[in-house]
PDB file of N, CA and C in Angstrom:
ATOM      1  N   UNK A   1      91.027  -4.759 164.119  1.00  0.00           N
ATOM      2  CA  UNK A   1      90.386  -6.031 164.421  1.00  0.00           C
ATOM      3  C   UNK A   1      90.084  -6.747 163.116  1.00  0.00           C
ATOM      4  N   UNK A   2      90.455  -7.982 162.808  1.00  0.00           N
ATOM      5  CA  UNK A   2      90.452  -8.627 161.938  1.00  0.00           C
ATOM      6  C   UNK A   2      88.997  -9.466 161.776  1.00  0.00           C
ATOM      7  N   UNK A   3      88.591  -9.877 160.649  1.00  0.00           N
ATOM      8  CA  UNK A   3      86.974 -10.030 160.222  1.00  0.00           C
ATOM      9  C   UNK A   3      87.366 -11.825 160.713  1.00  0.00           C
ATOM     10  N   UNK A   4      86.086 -12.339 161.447  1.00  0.00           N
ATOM     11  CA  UNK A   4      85.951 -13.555 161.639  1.00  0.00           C
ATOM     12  C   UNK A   4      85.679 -15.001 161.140  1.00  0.00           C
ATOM     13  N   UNK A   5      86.945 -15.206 161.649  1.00  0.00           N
ATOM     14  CA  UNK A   5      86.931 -16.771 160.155  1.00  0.00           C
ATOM     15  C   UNK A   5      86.910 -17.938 161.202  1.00  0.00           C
ATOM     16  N   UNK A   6      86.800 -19.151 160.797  1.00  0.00           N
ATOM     17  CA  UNK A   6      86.418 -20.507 161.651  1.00  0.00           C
ATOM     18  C   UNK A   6      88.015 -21.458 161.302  1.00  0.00           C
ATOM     19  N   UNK A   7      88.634 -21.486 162.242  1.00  0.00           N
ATOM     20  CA  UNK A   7      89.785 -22.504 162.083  1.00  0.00           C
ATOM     21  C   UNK A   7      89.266 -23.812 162.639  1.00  0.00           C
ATOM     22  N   UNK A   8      90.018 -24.599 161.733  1.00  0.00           N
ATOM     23  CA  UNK A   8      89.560 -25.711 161.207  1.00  0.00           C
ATOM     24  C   UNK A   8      90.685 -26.813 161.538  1.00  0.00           C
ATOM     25  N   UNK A   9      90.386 -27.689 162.611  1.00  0.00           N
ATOM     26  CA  UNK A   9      91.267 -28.859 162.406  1.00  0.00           C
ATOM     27  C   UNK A   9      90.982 -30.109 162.016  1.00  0.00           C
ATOM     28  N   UNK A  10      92.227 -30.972 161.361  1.00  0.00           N
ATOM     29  CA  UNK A  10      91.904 -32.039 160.544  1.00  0.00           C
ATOM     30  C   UNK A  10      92.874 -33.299 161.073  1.00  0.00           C
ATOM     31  N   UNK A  11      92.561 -34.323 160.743  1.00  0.00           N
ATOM     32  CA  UNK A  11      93.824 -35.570 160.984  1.00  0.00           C
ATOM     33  C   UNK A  11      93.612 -36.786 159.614  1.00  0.00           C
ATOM     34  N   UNK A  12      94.845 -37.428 159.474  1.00  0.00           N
ATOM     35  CA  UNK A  12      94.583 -38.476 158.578  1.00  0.00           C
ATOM     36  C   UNK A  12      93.676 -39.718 158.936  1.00  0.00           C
ATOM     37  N   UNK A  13      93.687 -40.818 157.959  1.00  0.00           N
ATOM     38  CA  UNK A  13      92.964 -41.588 158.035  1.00  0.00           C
ATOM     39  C   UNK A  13      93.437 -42.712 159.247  1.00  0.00           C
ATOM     40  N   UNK A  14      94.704 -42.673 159.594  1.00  0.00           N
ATOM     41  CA  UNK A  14      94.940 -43.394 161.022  1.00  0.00           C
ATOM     42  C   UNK A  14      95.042 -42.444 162.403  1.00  0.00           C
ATOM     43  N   UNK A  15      94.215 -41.293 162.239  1.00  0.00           N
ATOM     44  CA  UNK A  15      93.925 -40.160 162.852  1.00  0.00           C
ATOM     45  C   UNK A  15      95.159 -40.107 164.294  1.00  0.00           C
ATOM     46  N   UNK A  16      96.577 -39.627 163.157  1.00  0.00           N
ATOM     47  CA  UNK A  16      97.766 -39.615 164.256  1.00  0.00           C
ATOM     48  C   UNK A  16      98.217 -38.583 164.238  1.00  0.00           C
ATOM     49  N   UNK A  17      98.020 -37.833 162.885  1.00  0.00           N
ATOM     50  CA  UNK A  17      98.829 -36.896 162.357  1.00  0.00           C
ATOM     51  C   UNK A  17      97.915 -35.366 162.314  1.00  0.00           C
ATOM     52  N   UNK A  18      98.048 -34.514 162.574  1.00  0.00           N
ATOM     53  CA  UNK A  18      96.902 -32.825 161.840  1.00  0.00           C
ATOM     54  C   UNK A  18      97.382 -31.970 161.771  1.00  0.00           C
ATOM     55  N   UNK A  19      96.264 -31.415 161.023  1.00  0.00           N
ATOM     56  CA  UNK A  19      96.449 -30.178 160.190  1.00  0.00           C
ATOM     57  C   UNK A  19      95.724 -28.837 160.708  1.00  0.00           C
ATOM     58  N   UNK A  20      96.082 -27.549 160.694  1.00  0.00           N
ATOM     59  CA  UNK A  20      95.115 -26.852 160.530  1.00  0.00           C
ATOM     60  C   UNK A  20      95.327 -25.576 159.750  1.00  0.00           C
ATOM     61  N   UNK A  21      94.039 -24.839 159.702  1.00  0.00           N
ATOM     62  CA  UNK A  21      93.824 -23.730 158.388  1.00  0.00           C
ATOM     63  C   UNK A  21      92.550 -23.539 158.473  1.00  0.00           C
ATOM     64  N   UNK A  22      92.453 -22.352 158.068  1.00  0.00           N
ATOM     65  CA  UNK A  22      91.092 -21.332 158.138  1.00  0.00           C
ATOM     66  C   UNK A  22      89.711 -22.273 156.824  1.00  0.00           C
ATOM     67  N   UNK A  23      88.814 -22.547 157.628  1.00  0.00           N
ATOM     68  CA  UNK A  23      87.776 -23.248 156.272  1.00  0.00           C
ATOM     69  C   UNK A  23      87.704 -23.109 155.326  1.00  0.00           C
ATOM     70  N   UNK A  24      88.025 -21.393 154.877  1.00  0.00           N
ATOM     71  CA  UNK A  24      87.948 -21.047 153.369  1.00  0.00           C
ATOM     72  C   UNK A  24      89.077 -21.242 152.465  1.00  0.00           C
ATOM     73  N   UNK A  25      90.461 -21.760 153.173  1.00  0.00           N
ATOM     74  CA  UNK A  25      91.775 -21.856 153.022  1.00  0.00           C
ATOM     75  C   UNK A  25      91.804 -23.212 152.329  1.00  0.00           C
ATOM     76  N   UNK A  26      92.573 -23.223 151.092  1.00  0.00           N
ATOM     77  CA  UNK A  26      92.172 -24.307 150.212  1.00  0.00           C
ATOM     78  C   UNK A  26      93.303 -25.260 150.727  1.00  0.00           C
ATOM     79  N   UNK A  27      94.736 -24.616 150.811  1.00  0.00           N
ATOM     80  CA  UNK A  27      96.104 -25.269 151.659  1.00  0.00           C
ATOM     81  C   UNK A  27      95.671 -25.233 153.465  1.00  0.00           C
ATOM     82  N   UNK A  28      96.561 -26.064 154.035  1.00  0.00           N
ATOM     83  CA  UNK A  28      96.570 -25.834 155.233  1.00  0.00           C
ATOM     84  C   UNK A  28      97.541 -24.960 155.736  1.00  0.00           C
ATOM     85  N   UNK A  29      97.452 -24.283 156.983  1.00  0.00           N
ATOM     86  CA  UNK A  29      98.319 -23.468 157.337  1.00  0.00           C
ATOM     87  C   UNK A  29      99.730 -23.676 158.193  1.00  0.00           C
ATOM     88  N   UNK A  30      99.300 -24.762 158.492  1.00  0.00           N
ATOM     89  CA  UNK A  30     100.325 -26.195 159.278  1.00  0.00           C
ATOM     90  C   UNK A  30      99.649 -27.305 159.797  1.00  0.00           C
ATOM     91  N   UNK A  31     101.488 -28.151 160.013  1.00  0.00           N
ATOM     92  CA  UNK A  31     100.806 -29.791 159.675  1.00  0.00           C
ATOM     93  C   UNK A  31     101.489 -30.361 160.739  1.00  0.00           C
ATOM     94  N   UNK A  32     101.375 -31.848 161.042  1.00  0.00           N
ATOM     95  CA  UNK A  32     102.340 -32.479 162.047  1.00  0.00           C
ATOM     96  C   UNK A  32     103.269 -33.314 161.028  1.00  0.00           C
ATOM     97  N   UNK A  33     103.084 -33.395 160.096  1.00  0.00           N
ATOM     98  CA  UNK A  33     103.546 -34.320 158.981  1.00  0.00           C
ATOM     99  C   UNK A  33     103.213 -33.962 157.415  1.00  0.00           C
ATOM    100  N   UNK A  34     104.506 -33.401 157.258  1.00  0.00           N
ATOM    101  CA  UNK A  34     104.080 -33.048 155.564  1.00  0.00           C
ATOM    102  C   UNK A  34     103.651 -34.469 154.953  1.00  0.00           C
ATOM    103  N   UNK A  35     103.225 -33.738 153.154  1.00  0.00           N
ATOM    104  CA  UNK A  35     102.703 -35.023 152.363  1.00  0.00           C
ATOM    105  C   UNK A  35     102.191 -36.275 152.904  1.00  0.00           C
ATOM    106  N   UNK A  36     101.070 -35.507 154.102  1.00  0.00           N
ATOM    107  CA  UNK A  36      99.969 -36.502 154.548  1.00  0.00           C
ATOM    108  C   UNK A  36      98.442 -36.389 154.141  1.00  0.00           C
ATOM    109  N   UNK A  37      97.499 -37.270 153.718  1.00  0.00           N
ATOM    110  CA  UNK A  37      96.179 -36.749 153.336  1.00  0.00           C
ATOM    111  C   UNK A  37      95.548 -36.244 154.531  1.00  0.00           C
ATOM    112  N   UNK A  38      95.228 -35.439 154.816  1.00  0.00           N
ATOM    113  CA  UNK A  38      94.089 -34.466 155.896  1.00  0.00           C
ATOM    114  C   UNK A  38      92.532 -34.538 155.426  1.00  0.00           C
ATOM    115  N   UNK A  39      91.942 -35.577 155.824  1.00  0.00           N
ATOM    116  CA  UNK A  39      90.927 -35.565 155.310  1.00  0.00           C
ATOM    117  C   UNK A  39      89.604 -35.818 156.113  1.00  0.00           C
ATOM    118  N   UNK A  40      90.199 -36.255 157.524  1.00  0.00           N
ATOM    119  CA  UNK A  40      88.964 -36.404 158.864  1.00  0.00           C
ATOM    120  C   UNK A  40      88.911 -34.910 159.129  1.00  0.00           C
ATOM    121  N   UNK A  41      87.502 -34.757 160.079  1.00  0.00           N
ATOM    122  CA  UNK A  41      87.071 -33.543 160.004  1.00  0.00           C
ATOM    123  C   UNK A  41      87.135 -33.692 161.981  1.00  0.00           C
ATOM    124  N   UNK A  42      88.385 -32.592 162.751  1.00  0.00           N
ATOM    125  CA  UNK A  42      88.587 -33.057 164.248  1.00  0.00           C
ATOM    126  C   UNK A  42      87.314 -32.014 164.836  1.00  0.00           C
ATOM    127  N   UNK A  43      87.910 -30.889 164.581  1.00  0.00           N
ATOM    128  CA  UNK A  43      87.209 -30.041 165.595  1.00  0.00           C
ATOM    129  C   UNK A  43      87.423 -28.692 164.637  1.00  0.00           C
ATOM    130  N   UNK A  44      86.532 -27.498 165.185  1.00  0.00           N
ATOM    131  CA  UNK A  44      86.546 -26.064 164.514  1.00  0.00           C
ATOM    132  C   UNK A  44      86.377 -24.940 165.802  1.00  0.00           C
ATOM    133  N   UNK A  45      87.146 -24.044 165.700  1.00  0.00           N
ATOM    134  CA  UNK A  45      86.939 -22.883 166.776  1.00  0.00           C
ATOM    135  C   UNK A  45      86.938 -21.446 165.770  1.00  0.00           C
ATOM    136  N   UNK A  46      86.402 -19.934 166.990  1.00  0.00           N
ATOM    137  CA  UNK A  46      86.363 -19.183 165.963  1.00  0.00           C
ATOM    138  C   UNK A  46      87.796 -19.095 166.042  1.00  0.00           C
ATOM    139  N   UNK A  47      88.153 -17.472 165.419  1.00  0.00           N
ATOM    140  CA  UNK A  47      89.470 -16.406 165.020  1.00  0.00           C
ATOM    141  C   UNK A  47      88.761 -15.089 164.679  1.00  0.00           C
ATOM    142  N   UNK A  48      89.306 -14.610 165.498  1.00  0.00           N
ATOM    143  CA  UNK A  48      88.990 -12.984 164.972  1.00  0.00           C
ATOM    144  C   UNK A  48      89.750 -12.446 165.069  1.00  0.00           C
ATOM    145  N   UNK A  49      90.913 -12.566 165.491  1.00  0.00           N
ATOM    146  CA  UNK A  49      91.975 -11.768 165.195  1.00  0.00           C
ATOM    147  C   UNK A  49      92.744 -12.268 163.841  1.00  0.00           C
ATOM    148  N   UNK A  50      93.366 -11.394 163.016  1.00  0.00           N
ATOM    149  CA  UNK A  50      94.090 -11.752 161.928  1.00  0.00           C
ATOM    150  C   UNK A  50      94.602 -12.552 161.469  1.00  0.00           C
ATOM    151  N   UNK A  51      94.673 -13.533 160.716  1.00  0.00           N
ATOM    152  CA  UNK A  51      94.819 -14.804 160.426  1.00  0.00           C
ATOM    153  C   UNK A  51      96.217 -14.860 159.586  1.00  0.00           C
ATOM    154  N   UNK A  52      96.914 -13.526 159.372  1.00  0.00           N
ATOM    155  CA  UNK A  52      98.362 -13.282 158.796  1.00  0.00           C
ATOM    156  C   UNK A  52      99.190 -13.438 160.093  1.00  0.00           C
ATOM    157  N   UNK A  53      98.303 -13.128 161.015  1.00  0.00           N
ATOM    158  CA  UNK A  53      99.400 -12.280 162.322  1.00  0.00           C
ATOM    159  C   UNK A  53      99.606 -13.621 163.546  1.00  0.00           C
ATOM    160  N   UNK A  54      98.835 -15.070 163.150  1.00  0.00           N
ATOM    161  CA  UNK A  54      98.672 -15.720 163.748  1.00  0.00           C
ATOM    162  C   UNK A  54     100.060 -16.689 163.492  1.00  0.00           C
ATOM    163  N   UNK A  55     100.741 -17.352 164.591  1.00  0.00           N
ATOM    164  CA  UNK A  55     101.347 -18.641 164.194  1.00  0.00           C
ATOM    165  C   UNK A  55     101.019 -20.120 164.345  1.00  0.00           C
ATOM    166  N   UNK A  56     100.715 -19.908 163.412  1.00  0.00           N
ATOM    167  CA  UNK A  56      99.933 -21.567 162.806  1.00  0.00           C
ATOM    168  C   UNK A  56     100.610 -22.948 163.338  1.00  0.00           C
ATOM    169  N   UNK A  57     101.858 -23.247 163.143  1.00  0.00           N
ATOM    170  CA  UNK A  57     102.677 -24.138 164.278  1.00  0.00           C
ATOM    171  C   UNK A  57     102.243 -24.038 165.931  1.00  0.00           C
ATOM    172  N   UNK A  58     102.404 -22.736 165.834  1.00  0.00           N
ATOM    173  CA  UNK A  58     102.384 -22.646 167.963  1.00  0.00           C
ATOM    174  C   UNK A  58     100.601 -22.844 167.682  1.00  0.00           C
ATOM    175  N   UNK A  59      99.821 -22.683 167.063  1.00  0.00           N
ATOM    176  CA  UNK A  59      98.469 -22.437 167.428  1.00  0.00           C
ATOM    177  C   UNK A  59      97.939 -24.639 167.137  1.00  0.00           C
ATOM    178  N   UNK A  60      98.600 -24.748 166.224  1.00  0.00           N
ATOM    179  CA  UNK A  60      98.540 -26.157 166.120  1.00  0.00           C
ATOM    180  C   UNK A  60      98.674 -26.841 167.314  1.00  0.00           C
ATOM    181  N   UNK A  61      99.911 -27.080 167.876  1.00  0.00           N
ATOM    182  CA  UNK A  61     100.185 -27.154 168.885  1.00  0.00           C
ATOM    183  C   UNK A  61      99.676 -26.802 170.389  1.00  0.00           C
ATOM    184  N   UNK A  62      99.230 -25.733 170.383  1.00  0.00           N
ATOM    185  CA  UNK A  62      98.626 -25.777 171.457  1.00  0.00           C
ATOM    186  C   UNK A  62      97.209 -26.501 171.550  1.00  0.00           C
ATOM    187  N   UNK A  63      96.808 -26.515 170.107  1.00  0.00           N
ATOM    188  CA  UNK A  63      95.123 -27.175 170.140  1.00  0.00           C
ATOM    189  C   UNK A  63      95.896 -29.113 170.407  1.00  0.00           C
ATOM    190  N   UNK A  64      96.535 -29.182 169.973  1.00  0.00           N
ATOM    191  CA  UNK A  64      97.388 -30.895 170.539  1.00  0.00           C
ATOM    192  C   UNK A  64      97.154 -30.884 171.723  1.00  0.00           C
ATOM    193  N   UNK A  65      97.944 -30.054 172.584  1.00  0.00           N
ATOM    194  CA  UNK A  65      98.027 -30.345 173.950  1.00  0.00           C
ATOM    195  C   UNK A  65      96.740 -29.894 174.686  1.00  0.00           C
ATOM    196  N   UNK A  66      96.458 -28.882 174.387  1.00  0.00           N
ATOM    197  CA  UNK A  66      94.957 -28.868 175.170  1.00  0.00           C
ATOM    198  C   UNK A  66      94.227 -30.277 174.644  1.00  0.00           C
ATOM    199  N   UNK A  67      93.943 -30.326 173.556  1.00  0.00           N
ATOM    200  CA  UNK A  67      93.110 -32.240 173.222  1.00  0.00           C
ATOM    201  C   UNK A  67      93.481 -33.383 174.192  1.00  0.00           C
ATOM    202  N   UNK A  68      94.914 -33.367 174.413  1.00  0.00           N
ATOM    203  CA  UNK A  68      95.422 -34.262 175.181  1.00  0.00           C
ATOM    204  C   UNK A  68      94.939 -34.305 176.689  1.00  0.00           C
ATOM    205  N   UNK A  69      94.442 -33.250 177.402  1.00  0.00           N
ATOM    206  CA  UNK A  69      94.046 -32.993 178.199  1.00  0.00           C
ATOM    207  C   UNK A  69      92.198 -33.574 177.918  1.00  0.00           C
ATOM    208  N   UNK A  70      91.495 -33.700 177.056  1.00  0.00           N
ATOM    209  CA  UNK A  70      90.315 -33.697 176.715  1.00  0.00           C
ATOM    210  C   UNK A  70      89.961 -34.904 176.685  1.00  0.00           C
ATOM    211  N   UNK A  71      89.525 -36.109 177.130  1.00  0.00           N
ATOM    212  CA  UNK A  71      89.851 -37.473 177.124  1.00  0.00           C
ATOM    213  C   UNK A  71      89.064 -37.954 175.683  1.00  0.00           C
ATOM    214  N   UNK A  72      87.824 -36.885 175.517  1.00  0.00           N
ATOM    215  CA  UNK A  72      86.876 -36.989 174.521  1.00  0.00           C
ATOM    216  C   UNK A  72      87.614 -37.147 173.080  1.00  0.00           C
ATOM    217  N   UNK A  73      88.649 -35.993 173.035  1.00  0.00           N
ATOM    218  CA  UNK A  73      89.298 -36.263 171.479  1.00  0.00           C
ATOM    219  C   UNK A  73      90.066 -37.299 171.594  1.00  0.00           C
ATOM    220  N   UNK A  74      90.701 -37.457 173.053  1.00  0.00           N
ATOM    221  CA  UNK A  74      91.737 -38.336 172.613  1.00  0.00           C
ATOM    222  C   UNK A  74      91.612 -39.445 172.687  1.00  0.00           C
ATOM    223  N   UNK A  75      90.008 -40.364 173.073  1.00  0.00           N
ATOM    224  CA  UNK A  75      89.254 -41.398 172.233  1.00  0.00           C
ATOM    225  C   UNK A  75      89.131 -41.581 171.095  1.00  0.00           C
ATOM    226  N   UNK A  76      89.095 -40.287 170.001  1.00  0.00           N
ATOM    227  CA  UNK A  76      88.692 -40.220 168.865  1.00  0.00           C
ATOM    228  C   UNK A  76      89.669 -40.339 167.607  1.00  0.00           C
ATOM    229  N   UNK A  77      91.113 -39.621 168.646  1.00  0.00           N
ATOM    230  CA  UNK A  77      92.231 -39.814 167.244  1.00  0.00           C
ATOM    231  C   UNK A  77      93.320 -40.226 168.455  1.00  0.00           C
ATOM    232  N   UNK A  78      94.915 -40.161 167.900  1.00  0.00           N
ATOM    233  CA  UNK A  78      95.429 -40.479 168.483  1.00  0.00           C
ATOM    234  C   UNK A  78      96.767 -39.424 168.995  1.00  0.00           C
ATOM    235  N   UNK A  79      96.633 -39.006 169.981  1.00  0.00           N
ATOM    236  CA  UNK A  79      97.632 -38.139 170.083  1.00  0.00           C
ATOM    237  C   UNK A  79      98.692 -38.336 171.335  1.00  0.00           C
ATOM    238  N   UNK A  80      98.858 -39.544 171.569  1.00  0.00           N
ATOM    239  CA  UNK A  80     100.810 -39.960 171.397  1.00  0.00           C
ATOM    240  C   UNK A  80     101.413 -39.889 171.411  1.00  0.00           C
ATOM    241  N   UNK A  81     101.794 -39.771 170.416  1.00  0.00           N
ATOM    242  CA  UNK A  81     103.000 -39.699 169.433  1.00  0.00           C
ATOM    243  C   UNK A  81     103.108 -38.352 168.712  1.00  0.00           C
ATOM    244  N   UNK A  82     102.104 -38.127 168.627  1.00  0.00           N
ATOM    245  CA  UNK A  82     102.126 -36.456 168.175  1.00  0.00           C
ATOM    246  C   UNK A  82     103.218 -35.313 168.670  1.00  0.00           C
ATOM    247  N   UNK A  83     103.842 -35.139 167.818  1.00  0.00           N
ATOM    248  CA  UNK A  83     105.314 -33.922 168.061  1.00  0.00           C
ATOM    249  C   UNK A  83     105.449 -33.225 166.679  1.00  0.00           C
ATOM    250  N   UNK A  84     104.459 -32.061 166.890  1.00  0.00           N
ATOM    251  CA  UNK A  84     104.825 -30.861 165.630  1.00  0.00           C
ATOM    252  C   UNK A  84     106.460 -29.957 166.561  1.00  0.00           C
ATOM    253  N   UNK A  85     106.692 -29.762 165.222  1.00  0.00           N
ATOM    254  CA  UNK A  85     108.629 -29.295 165.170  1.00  0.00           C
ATOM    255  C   UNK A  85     108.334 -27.819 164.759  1.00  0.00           C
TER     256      UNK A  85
END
C-alpha cells in the first residue's frame, strides 16, 4: 500500500485546457495540451495507492468526464472541447 498523496488538478488561464500531478510534484504528470501555463487551481482528491503504478492520461481523463457530468465545474472552466490523446 502506497503512502498518501493529494492529486491535484489544474487548467490555464482560458480554463480549457488541464493538468494533473501529485501537490508535491514540481512537473505535472499529464496534460491536455503541452507547453501550456497550468496555473488555476480546479479541484484536489486523495491517492493512496502508488503514484508510479497510476496512469496519469487515463486518470486525467476520467476526472474530464466525470466534471462534465458535474454542472458545478463545468460553470467554472470549460470542458468542450476538451480531448486528452
Amino acid at each position: 500500500m502506497g503512502q498518501k498523496s493529494l492529486i491535484c488538478i489544474y487548467t490555464n488561464k482560458d480554463r480549457n485546457e488541464f493538468a494533473i500531478g501529485l501537490k508535491e510534484d514540481e512537473k505535472f504528470r499529464a496534460m491536455t495540451k503541452e507547453n501550456e501555463f497550468y496555473t488555476r487551481f480546479v479541484d484536489a482528491f486523495d491517492l493512496i495507492v502508488d503514484a508510479n503504478k497510476i496512469d496519469w492520461k487515463q486518470e486525467l481523463k476520467r476526472w474530464i468526464n466525470d466534471a462534465k457530468k458535474n454542472e458545478a465545474i463545468f460553470v467554472e472552466v470549460d470542458l468542450s472541447n476538451c480531448n486528452i490523446t
